[in-house]
Protein backbone atom coordinates (compact mmCIF):
# COMPACT_ATOMS: atom_id res chain seq x y z
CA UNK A 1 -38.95 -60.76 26.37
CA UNK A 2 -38.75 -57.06 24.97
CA UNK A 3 -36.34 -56.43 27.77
CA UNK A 4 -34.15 -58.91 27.10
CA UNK A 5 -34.16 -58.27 23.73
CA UNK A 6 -33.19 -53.97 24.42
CA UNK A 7 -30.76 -55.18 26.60
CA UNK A 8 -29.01 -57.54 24.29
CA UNK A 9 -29.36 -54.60 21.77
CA UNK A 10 -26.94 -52.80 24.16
CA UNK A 11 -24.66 -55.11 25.03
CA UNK A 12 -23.99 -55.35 21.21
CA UNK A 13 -23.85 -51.75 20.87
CA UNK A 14 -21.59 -51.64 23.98
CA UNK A 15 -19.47 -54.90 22.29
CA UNK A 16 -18.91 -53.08 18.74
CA UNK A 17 -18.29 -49.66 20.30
CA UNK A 18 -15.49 -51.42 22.89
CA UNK A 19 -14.00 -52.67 19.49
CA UNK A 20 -14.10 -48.85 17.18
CA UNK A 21 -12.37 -47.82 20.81
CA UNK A 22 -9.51 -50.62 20.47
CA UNK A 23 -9.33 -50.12 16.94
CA UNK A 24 -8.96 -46.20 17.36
CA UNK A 25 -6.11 -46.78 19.86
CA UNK A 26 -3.89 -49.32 17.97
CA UNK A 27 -4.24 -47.37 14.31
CA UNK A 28 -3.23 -44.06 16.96
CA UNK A 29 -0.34 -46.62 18.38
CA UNK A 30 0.62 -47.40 14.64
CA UNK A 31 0.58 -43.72 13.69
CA UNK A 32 2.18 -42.57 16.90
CA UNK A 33 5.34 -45.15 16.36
CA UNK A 34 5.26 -44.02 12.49
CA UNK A 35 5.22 -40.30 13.45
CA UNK A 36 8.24 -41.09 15.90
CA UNK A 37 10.11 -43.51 13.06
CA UNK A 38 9.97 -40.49 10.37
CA UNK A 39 11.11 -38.35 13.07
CA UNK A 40 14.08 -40.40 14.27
CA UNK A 41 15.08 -41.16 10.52
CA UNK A 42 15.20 -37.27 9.48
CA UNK A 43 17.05 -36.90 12.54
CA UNK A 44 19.58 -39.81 11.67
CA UNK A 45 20.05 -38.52 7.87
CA UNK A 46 20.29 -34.58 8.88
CA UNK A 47 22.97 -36.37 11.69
CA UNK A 48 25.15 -38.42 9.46
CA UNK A 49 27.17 -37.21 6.95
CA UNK A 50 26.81 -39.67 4.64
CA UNK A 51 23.77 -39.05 3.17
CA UNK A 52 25.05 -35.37 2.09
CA UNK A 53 23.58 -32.07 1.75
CA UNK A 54 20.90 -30.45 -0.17
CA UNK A 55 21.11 -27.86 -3.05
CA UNK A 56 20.64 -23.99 -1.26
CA UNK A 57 17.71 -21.77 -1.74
CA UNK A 58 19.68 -19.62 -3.74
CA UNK A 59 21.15 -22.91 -5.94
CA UNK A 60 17.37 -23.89 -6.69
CA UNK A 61 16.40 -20.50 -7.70
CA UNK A 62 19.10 -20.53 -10.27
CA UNK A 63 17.51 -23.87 -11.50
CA UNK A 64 14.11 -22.60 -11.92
CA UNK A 65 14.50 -21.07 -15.50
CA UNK A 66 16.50 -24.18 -16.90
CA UNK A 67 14.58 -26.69 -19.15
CA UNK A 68 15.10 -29.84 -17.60
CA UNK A 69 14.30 -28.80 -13.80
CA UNK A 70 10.47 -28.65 -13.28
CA UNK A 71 8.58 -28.36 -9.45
CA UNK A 72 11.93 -28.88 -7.61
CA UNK A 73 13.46 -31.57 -9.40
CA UNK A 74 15.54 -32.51 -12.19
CA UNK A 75 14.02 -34.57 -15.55
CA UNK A 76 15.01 -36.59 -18.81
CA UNK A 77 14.56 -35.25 -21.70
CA UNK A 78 11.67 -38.11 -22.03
CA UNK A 79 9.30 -39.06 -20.08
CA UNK A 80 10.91 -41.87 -18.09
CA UNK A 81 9.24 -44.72 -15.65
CA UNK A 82 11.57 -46.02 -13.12
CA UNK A 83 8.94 -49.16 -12.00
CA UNK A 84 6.87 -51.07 -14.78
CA UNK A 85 3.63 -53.26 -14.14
CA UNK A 86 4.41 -56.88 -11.93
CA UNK A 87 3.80 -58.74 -15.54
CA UNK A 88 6.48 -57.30 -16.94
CA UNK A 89 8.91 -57.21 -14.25
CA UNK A 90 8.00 -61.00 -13.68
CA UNK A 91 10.47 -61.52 -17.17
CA UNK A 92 13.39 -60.41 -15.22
CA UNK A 93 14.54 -64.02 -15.65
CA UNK A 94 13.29 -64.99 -18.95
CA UNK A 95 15.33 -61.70 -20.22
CA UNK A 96 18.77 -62.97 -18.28
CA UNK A 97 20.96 -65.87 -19.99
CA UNK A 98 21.84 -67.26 -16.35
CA UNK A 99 18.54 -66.90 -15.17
CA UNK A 100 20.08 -65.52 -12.10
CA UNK A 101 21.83 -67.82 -11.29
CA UNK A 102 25.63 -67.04 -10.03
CA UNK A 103 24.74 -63.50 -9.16
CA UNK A 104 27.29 -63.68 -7.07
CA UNK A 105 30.96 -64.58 -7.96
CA UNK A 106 32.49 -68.01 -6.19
CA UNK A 107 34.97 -66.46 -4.73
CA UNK A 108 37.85 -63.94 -4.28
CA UNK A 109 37.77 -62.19 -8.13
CA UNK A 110 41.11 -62.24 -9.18
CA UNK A 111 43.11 -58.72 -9.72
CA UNK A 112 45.96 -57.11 -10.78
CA UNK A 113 48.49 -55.27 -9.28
CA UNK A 114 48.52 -51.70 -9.31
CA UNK A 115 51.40 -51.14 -11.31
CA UNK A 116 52.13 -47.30 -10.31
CA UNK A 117 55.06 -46.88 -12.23
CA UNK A 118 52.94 -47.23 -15.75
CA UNK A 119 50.60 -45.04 -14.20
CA UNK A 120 52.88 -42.45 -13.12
CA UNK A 121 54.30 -42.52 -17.37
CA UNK A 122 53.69 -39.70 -19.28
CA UNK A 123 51.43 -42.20 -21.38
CA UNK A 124 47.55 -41.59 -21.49
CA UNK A 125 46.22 -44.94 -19.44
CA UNK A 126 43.31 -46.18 -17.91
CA UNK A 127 42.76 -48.02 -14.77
CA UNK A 128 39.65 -49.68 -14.01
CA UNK A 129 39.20 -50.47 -10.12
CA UNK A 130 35.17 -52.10 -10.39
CA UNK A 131 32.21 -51.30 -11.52
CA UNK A 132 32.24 -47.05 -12.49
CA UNK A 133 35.82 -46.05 -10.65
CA UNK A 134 38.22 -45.42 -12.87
CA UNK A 135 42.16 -43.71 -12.54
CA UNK A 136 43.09 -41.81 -16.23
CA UNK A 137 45.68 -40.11 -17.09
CA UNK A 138 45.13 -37.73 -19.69
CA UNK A 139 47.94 -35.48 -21.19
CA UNK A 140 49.68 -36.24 -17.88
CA UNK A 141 46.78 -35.26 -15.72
CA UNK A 142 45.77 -37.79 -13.38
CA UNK A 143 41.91 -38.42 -13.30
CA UNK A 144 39.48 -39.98 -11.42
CA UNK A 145 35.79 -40.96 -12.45
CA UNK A 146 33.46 -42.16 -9.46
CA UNK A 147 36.03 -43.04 -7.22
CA UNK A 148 33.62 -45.30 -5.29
CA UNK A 149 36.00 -47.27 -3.22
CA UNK A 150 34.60 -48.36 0.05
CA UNK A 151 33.62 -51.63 0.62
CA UNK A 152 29.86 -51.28 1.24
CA UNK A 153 27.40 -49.03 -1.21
CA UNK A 154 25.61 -47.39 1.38
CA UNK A 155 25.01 -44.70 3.97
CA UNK A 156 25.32 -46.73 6.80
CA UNK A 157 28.03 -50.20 7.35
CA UNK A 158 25.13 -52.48 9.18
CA UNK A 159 23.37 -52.22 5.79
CA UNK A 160 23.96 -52.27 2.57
CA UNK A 161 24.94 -53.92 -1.45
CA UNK A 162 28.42 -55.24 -0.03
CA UNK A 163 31.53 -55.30 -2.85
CA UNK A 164 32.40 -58.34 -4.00
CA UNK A 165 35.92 -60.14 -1.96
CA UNK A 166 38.96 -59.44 -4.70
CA UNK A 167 42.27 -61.52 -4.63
CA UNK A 168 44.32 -58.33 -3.15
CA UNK A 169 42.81 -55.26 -0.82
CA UNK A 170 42.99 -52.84 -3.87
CA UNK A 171 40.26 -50.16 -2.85
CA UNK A 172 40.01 -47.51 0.47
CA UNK A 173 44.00 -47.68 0.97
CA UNK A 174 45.06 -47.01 -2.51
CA UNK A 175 43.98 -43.31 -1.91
CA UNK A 176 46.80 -43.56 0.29
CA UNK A 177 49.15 -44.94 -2.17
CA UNK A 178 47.57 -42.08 -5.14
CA UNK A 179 49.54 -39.81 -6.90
CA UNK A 180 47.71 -36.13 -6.52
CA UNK A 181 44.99 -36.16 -8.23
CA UNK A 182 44.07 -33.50 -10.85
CA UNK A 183 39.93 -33.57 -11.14
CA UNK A 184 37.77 -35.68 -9.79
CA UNK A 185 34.84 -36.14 -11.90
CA UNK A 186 31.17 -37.51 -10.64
CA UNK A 187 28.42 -38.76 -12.88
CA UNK A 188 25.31 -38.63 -10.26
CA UNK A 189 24.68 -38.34 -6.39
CA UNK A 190 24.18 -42.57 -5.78
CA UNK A 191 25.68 -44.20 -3.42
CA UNK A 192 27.86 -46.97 -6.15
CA UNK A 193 29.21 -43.76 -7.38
CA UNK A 194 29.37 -41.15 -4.94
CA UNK A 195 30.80 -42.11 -1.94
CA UNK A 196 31.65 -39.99 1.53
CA UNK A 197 34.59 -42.57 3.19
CA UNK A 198 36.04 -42.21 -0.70
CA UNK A 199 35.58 -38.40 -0.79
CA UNK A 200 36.29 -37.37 2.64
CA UNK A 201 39.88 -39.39 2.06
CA UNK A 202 40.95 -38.08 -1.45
CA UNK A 203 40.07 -34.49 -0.42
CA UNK A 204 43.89 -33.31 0.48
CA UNK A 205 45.17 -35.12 -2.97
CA UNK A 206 43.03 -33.79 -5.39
CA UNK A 207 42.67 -30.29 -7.05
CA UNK A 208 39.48 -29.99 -7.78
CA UNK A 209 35.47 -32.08 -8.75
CA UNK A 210 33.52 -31.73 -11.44
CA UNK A 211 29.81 -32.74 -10.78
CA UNK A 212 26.30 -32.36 -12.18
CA UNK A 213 24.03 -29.44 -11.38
CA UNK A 214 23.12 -29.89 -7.08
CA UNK A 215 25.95 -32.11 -6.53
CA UNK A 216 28.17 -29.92 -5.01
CA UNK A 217 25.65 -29.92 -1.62
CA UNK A 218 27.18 -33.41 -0.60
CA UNK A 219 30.51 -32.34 -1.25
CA UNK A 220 30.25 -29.05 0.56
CA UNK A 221 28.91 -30.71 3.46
CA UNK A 222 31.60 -33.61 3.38
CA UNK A 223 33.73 -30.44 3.97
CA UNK A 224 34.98 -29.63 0.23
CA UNK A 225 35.42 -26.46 -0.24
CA UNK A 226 33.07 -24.43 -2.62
CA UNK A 227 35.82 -23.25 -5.28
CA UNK A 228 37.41 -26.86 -5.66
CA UNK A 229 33.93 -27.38 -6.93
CA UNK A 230 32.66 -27.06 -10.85
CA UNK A 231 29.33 -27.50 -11.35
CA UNK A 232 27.69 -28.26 -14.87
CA UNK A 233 24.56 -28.87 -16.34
CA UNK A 234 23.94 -31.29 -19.80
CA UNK A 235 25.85 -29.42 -23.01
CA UNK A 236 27.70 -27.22 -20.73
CA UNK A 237 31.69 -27.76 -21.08
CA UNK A 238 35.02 -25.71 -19.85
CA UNK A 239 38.32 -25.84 -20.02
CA UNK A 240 40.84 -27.29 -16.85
CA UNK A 241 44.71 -27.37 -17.31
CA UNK A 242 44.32 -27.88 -21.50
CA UNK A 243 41.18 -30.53 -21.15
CA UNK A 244 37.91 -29.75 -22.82
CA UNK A 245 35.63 -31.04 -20.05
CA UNK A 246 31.47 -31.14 -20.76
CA UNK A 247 28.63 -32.74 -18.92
CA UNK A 248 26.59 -34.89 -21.26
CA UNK A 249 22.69 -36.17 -20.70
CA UNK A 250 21.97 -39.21 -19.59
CA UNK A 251 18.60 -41.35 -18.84
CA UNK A 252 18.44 -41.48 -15.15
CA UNK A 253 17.36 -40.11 -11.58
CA UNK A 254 19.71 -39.24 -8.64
CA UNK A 255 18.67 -39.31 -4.91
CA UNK A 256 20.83 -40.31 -1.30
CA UNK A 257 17.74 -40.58 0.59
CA UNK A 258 13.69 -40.39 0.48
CA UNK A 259 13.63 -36.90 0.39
CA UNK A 260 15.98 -35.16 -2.31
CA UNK A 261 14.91 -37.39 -5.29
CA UNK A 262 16.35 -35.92 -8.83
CA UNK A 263 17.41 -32.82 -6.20
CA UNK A 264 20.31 -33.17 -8.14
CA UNK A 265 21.56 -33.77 -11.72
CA UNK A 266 23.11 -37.12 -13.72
CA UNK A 267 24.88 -37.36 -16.77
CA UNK A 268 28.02 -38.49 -18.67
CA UNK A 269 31.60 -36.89 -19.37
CA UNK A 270 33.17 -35.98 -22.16
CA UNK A 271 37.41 -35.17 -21.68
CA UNK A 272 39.11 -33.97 -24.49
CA UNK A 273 42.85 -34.44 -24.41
CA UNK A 274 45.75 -33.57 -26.84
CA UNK A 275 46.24 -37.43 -27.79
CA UNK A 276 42.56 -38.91 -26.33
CA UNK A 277 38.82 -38.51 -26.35
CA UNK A 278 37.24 -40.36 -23.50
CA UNK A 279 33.38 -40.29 -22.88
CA UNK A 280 32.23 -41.96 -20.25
CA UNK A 281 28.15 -42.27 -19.95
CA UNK A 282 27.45 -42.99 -16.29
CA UNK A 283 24.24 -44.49 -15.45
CA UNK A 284 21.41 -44.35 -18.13
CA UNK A 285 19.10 -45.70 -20.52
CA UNK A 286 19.51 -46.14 -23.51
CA UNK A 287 18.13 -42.98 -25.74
CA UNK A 288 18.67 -40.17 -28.99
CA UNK A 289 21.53 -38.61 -26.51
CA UNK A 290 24.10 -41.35 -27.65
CA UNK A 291 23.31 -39.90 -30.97
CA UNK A 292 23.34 -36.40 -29.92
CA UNK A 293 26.85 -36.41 -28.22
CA UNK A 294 28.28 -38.23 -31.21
CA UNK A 295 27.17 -35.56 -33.03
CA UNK A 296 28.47 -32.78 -30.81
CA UNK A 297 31.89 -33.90 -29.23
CA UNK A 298 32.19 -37.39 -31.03
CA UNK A 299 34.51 -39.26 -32.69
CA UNK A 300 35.69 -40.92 -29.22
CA UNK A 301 38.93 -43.30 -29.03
CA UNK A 302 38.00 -44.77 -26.03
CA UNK A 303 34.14 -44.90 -24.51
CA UNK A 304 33.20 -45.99 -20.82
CA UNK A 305 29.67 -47.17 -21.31
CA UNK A 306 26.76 -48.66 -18.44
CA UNK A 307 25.88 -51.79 -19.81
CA UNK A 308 24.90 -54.23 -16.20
CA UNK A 309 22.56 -54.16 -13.40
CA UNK A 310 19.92 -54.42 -15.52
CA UNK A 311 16.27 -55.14 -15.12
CA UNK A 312 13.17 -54.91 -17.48
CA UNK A 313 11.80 -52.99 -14.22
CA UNK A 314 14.66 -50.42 -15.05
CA UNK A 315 14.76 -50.19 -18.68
CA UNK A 316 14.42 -46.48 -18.75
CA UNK A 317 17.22 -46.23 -16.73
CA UNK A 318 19.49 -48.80 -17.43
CA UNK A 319 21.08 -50.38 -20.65
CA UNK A 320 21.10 -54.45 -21.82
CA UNK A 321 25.07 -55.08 -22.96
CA UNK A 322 23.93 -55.18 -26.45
CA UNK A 323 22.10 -51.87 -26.03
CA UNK A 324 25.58 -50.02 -24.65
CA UNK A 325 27.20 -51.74 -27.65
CA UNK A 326 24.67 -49.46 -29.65
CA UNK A 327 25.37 -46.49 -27.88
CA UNK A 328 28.92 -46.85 -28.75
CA UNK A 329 28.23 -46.68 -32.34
CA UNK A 330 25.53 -43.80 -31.66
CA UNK A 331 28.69 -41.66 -30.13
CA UNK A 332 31.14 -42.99 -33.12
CA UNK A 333 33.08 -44.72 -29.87
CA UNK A 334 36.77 -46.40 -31.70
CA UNK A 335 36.84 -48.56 -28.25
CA UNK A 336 34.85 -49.46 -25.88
CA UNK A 337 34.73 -50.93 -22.66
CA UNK A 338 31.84 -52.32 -20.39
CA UNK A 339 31.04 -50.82 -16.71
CA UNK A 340 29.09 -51.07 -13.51
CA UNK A 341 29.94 -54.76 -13.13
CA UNK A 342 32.95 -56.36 -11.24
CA UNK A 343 31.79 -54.91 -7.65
CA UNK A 344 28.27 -55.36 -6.50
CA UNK A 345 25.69 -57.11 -7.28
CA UNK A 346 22.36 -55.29 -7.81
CA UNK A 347 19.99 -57.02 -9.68
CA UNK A 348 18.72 -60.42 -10.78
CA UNK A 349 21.37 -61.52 -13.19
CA UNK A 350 24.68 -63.27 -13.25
CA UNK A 351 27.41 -61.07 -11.89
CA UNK A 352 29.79 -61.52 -15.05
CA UNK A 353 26.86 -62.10 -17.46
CA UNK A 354 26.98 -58.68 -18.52
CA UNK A 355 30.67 -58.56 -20.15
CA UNK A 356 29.68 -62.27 -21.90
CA UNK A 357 26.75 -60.64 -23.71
CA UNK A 358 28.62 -57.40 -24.42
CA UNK A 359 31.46 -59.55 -26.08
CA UNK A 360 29.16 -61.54 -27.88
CA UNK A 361 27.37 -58.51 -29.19
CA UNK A 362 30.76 -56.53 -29.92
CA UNK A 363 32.01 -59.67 -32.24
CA UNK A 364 28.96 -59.81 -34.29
CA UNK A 365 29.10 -56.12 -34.42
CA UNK A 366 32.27 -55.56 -35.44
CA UNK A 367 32.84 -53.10 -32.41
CA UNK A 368 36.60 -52.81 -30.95
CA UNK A 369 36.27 -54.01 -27.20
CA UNK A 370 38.36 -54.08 -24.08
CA UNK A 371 38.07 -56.01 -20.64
CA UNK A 372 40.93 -55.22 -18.79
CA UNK A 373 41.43 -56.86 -15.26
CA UNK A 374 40.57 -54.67 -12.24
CA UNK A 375 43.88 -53.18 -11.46
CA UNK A 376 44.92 -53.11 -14.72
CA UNK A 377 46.44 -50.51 -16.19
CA UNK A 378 45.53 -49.85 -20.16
CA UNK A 379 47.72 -47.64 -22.56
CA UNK A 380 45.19 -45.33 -24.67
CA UNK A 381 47.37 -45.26 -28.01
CA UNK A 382 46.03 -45.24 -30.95
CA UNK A 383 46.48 -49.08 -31.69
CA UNK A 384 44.18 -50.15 -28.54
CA UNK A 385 44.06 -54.00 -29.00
CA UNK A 386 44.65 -56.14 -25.65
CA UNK A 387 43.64 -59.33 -25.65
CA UNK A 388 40.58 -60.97 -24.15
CA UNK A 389 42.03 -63.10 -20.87
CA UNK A 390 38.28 -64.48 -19.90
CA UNK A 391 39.80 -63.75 -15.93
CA UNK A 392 35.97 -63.88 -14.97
CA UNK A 393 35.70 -67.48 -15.35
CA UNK A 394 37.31 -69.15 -12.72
């Protein structure tokens, strides 16, 4: 019997030491495929273009001594959380009038034309083309803000936030149909905003970029060369063909893949003109830099402000409407107008919720807004009333 019983002692020993065996081999299996899947994708993003460059050596040792880059990497001037707690991100819905429903439009949104002619004027205009992209023409100098025009916000076509379907093919062949571009002026490194196919095409039209601090790594790489590039950090300005140009702060983060987060630096624009004073804020949060660039550059006759994609998960870095309404008051904006809506959809609200709530909050605010079509072609006088069309619903 005490036999038997050693003997079945070993066979369990021999039972649970054939399992630690099978469990060693399939967590080495899961870490050799891991180990081979990080490999292949740092291969596949130092491969493909799209995903840009990286700042140099001697770029990051120029960063060290500045205030708002800290252990590699770019901050806010507050402390700013880009994921809250499950609880509160479980509001999205209870925060969103459509409760997310329609986050995608019905169909085809309708544009306008692009009516060149009123573009080519000697008039200051603006011409909105979706969500941050934006043609100006400033003292006769022809502008373009995050010229994101592709069809697909991404690095790669197979995957991706797709744009939305428009009436007419108004994006990636009007490059072709541009007038030469002046400056090109980027507010961050993400993909809605910074795009290669868009880049890579405008390159032979336009004069020169002005981007954030880092920046210029993607560009260089896309095959820009280094002195059509101006780089800026926040407060800095300079001076291009009679403009007053000046990177502004903004609440955000930057980043093209998993390793170069806040690599690179965000903001907004200020462009000073004979006749107009645009800001525009790129992607942020609302915070005391509305109040500070009011201070600084402000009054503004027209403002381009953030104001959709929002998410209580991403109020640091992202505005409510009624919040960019605020900000426009904060920079002592005459006019404003609501962005980065009309193109994708990329979070859990109604695709044209954004602009209702803005409106809403404009009217009850007193606050001069515009809502031009995409395509559309505004004239920045100094009487800029245009009536609101509603071309959303439909």
């Amino acid at each position: 019997m005490e036999l038997y019983m050693v003997f079945r002692k070993i066979r369990v020993l021999v039972v649970e030491r054939a399992k630690i065996i099978k469990l060693k081999k399939i967590v080495l299996h899961f870490l050799f495929f891991l180990l081979l899947f990080c490999a292949a994708l740092i291969l596949f993003i130092n491969i493909d273009p799209a995903f840009g460059g990286h700042p140099t050596k001697e770029q990051t040792e120029m960063y060290q001594h500045l205030n708002n880059y800290v252990d590699g990497k770019f901050i806010n001037e507050d402390p700013t959380e880009l994921v809250i707690n499950s609880s509160d991100a479980s509001s999205t819905d209870e925060d969103s009038a459509s409760e997310a429903k329609d986050r995608n439009p019905t169909g085809p949104i309708p544009v306008s034309a692009i009516d060149w002619n009123k573009i080519k004027s000697e008039n200051d205009s603006l011409t909105w083309f979706g969500h941050s992209a934006f043609l100006l023409s400033i003292d006769n100098k022809k502008l373009l803000i995050d010229p994101m025009l592709s069809p697909i916000a991404s690095p790669v076509s197979f995957v991706g936030i797709k744009r939305y379907e428009y009436s007419e093919d108004i994006m990636l062949h009007l490059i072709d149909e541009m007038l030469p571009i002046d400056a090109v002026f980027i507010t961050h490194d993400h993909y809605d905003h910074l795009d290669y196919q868009s880049i890579v095409k405008l390159d032979s039209k336009v004069s020169h970029f002005f981007v954030p601090l880092g920046v210029s790594a993607h560009l260089v790489r896309w095959g820009i060369p280094e002195g059509k590039i101006t780089e800026l950090n926040w407060w800095e300005e300079t001076e291009y063909q009679g403009l007053t140009v000046a990177l502004t702060p903004a609440r955000h983060f930057s980043g093209r893949d998993p390793f170069n987060i806040d690599t690179t630096l965000w903001g907004g624009w200020v462009i000073l003109g004979n006749n107009t004073r645009l800001y525009t804020s790129g992607d942020t949060g609302y915070d005391i830099h509305f109040k500070e660039i009011g201070k600084e550059y402000g009054p503004f006759d027209i403002t381009l402000i953030e104001g959709a994609q929002y998410d209580p998960s991403w109020s640091d870095i992202h505005m409510v409407p009624e919040q960019s309404v605020q900000a426009n008051l904060d920079v002592n904006g005459e006019t404003m107008m609501l962005m980065h809506w009309g193109a994708f959809t990329l979070a859990n609200h109604g695709w044209n919720e954004p602009i209702e709530r803005a409106l809403e909050e404009a009217n009850e605010r007193e606050v001069n807004i515009i809502a031009p079509q995409i395509g559309e072609t505004v004239l920045l006088d100094s009487d800029l009333q245009m009536p609101l069309t509603s071309w959303w619903d439909f």
